[in-house]
PDB file of N, CA and C in Angstrom:
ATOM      1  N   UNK A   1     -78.539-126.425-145.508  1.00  0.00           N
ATOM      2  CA  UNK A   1     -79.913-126.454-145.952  1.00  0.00           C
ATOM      3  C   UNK A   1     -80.549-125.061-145.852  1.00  0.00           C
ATOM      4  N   UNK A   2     -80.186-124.298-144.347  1.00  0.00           N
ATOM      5  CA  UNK A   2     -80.665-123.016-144.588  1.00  0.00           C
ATOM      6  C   UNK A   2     -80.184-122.089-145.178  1.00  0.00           C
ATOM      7  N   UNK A   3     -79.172-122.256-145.779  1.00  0.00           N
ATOM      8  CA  UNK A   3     -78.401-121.021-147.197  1.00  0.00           C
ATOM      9  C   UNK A   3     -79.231-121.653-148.584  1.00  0.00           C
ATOM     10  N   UNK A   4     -78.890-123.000-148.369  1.00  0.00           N
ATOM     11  CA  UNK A   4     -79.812-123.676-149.694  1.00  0.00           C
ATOM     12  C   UNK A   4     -81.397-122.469-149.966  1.00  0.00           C
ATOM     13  N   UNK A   5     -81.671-123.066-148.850  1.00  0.00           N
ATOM     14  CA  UNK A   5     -83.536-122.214-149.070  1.00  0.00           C
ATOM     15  C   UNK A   5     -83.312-120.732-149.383  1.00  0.00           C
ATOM     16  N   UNK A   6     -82.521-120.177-148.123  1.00  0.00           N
ATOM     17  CA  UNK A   6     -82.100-118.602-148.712  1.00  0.00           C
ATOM     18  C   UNK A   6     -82.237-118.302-150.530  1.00  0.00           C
ATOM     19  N   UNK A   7     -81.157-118.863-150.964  1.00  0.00           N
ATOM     20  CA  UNK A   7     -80.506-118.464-152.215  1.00  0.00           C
ATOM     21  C   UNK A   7     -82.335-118.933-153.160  1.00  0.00           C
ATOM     22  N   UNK A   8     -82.507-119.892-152.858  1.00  0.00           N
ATOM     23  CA  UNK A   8     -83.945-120.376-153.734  1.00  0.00           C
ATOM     24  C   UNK A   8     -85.122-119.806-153.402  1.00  0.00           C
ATOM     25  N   UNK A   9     -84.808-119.393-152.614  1.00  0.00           N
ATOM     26  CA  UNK A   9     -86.019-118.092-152.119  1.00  0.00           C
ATOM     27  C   UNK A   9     -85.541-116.580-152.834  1.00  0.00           C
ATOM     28  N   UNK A  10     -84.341-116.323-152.686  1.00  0.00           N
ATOM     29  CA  UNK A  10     -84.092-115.639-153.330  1.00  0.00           C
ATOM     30  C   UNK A  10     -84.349-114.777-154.789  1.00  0.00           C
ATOM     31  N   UNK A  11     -83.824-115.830-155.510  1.00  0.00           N
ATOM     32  CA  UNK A  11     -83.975-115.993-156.558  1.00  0.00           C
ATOM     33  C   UNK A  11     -85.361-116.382-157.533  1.00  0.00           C
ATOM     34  N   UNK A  12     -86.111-116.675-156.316  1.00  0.00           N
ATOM     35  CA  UNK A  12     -87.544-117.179-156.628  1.00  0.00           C
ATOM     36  C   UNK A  12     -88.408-115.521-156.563  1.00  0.00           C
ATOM     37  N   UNK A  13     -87.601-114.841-155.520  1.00  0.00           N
ATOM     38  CA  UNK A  13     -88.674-113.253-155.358  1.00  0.00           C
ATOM     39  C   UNK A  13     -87.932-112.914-156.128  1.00  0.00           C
ATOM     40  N   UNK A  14     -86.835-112.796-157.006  1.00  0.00           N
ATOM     41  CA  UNK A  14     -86.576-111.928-158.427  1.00  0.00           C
ATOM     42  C   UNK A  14     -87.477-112.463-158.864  1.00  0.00           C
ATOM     43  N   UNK A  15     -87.349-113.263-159.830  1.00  0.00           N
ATOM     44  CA  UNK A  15     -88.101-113.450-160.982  1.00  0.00           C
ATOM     45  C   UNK A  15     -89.993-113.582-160.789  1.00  0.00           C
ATOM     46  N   UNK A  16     -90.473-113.371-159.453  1.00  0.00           N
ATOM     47  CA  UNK A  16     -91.401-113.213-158.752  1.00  0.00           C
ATOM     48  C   UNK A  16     -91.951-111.637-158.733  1.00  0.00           C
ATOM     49  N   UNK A  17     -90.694-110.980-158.929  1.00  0.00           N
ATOM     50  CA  UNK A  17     -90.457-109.397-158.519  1.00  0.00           C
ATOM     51  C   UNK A  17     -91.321-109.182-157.462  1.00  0.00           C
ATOM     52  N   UNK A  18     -90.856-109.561-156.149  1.00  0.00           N
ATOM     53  CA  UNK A  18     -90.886-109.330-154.969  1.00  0.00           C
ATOM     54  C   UNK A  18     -89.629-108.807-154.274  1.00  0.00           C
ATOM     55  N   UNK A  19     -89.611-108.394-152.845  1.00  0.00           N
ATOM     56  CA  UNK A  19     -88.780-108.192-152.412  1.00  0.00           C
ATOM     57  C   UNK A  19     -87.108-109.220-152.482  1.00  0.00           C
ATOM     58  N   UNK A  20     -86.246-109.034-152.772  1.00  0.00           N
ATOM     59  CA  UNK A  20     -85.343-110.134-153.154  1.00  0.00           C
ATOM     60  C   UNK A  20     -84.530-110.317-151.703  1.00  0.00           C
ATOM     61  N   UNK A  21     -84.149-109.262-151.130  1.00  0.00           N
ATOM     62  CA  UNK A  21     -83.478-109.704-149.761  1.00  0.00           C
ATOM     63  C   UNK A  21     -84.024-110.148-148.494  1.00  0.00           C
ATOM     64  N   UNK A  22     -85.414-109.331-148.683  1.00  0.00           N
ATOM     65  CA  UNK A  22     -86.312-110.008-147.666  1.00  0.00           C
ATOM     66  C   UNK A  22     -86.828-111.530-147.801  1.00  0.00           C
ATOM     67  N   UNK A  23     -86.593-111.768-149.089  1.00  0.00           N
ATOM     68  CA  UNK A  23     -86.970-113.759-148.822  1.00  0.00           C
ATOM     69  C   UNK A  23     -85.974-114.402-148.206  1.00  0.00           C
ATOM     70  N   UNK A  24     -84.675-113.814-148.776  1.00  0.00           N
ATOM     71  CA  UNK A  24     -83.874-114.275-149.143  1.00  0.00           C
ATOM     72  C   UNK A  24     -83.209-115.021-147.324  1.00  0.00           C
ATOM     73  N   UNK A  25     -83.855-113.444-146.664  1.00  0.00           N
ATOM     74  CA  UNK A  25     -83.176-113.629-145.178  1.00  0.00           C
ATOM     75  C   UNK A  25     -84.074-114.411-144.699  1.00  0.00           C
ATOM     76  N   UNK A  26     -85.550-114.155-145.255  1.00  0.00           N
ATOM     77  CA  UNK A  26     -86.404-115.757-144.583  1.00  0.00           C
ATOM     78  C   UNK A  26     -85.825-116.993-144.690  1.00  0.00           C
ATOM     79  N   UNK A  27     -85.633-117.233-145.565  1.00  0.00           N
ATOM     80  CA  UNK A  27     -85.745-118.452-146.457  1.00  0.00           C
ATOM     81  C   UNK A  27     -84.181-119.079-145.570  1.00  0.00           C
ATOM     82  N   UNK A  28     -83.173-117.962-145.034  1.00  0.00           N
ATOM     83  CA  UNK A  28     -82.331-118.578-144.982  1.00  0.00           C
ATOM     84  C   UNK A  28     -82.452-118.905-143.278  1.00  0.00           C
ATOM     85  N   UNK A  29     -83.652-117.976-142.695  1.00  0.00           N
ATOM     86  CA  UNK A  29     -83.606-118.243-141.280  1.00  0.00           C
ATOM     87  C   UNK A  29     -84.549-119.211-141.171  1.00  0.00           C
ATOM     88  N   UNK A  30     -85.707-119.423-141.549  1.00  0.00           N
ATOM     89  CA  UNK A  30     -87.123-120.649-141.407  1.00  0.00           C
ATOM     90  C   UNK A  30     -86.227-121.753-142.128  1.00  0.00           C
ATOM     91  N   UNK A  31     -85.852-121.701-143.073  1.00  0.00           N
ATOM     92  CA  UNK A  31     -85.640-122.706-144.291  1.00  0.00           C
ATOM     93  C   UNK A  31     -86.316-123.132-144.783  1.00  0.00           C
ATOM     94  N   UNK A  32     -87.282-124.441-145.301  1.00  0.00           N
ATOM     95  CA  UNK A  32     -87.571-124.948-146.468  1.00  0.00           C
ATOM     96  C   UNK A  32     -89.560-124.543-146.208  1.00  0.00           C
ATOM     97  N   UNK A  33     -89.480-124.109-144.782  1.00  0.00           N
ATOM     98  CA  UNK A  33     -90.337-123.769-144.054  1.00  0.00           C
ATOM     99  C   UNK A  33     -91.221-122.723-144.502  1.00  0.00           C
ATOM    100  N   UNK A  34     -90.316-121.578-145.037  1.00  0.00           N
ATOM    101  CA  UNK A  34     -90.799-120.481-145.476  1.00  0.00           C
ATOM    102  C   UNK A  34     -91.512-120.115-146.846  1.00  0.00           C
ATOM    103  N   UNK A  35     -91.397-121.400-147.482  1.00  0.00           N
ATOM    104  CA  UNK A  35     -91.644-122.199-149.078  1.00  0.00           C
ATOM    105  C   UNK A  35     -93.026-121.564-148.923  1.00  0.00           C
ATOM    106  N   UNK A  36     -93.963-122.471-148.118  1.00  0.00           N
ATOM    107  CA  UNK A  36     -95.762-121.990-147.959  1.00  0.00           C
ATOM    108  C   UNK A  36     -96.180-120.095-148.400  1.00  0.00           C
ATOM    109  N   UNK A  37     -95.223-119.533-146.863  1.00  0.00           N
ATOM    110  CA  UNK A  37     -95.003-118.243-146.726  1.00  0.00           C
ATOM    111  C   UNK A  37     -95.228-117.706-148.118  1.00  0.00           C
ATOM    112  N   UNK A  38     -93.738-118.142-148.680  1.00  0.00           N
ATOM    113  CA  UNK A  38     -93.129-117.541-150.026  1.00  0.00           C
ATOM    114  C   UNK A  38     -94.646-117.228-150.910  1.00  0.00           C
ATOM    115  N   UNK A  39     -95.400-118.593-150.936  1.00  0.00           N
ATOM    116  CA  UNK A  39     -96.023-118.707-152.337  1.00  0.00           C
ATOM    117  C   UNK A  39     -97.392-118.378-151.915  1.00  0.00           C
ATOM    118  N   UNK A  40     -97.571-118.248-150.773  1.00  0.00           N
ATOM    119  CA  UNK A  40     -98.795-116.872-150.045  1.00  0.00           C
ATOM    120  C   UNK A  40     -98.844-115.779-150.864  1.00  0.00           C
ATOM    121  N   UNK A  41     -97.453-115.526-150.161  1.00  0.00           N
ATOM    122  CA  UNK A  41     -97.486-114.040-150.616  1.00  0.00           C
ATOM    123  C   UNK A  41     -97.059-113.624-152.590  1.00  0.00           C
ATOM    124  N   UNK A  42     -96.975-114.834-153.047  1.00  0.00           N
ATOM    125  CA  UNK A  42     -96.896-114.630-154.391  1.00  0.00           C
ATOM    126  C   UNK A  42     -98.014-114.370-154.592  1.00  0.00           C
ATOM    127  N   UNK A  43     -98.781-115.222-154.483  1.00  0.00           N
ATOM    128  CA  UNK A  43    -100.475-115.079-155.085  1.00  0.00           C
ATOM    129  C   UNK A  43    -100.794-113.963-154.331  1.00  0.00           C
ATOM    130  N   UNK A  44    -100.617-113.140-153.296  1.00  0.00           N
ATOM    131  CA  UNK A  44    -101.500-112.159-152.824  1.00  0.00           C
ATOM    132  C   UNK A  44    -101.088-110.637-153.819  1.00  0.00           C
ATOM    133  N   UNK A  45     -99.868-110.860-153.802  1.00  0.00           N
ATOM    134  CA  UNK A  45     -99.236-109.747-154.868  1.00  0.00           C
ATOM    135  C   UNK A  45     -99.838-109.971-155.904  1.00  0.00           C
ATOM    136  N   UNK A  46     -99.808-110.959-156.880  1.00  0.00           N
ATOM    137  CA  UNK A  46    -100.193-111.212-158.018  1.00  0.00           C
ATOM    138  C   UNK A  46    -101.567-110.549-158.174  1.00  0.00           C
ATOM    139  N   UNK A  47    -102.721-110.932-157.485  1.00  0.00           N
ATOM    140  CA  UNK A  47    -103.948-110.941-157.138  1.00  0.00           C
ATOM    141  C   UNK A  47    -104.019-109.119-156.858  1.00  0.00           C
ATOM    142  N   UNK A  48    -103.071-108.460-155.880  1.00  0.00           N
ATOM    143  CA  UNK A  48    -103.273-107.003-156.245  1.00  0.00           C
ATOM    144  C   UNK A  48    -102.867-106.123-157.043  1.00  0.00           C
ATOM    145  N   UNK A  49    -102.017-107.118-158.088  1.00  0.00           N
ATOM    146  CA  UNK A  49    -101.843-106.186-159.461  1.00  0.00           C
ATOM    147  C   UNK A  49    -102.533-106.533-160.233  1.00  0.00           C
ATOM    148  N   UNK A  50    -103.308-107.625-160.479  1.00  0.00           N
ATOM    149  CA  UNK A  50    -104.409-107.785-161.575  1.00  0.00           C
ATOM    150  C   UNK A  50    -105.851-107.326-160.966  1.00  0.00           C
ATOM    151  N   UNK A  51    -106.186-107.466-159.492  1.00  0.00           N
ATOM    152  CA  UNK A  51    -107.600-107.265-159.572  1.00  0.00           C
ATOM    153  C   UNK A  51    -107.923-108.438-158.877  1.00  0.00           C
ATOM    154  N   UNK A  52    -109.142-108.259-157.425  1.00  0.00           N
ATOM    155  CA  UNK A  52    -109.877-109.303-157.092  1.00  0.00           C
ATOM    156  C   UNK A  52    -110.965-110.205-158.206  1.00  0.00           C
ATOM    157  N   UNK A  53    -111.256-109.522-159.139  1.00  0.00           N
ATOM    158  CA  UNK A  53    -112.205-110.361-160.847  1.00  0.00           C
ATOM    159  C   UNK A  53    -111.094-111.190-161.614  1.00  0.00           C
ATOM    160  N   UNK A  54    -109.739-111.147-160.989  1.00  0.00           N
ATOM    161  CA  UNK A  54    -108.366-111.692-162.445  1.00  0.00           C
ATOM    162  C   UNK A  54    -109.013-113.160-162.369  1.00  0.00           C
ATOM    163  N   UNK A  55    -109.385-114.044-161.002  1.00  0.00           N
ATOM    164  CA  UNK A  55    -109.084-115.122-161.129  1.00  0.00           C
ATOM    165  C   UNK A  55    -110.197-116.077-161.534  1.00  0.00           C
ATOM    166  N   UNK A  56    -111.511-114.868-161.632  1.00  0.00           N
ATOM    167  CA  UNK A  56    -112.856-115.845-161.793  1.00  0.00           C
ATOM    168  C   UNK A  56    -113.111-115.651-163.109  1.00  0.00           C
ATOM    169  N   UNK A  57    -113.949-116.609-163.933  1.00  0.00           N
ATOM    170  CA  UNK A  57    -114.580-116.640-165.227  1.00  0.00           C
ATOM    171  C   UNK A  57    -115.697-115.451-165.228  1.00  0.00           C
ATOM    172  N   UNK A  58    -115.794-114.884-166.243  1.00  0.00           N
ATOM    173  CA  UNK A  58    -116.749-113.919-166.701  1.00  0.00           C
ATOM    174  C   UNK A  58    -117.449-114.552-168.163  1.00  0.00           C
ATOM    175  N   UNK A  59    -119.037-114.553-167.826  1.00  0.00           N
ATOM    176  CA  UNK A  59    -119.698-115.215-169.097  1.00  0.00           C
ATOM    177  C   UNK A  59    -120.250-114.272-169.698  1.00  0.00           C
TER     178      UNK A  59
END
């Protein structure tokens, strides 16, 4: 289960373009645990390449 999460963590920060080995070793030491973590830190990245204004409506 914890290689499972590794590899899907993995593969989740490529195509995320995040760090790829650093999930990868989370994912395989927390396991399914590190899922929350993971998708934290997606949105926080995301959020500092577009801009604190990306996510609100502008009228």
């Amino acid at each position: 289960m914890l290689l499972a999460s590794g590899v899907f963590l993995g593969f989740s920060a490529y195509y995320a373009g995040l760090a790829v080995k650093r999930w990868a070793f989370i994912g395989a030491l927390l396991g399914p645990i590190a899922y929350p973590l993971f998708t934290t830190h997606k949105h926080l990245a995301h959020r500092k390449v577009e801009g604190n204004q990306s996510h609100r409506l502008s009228f």
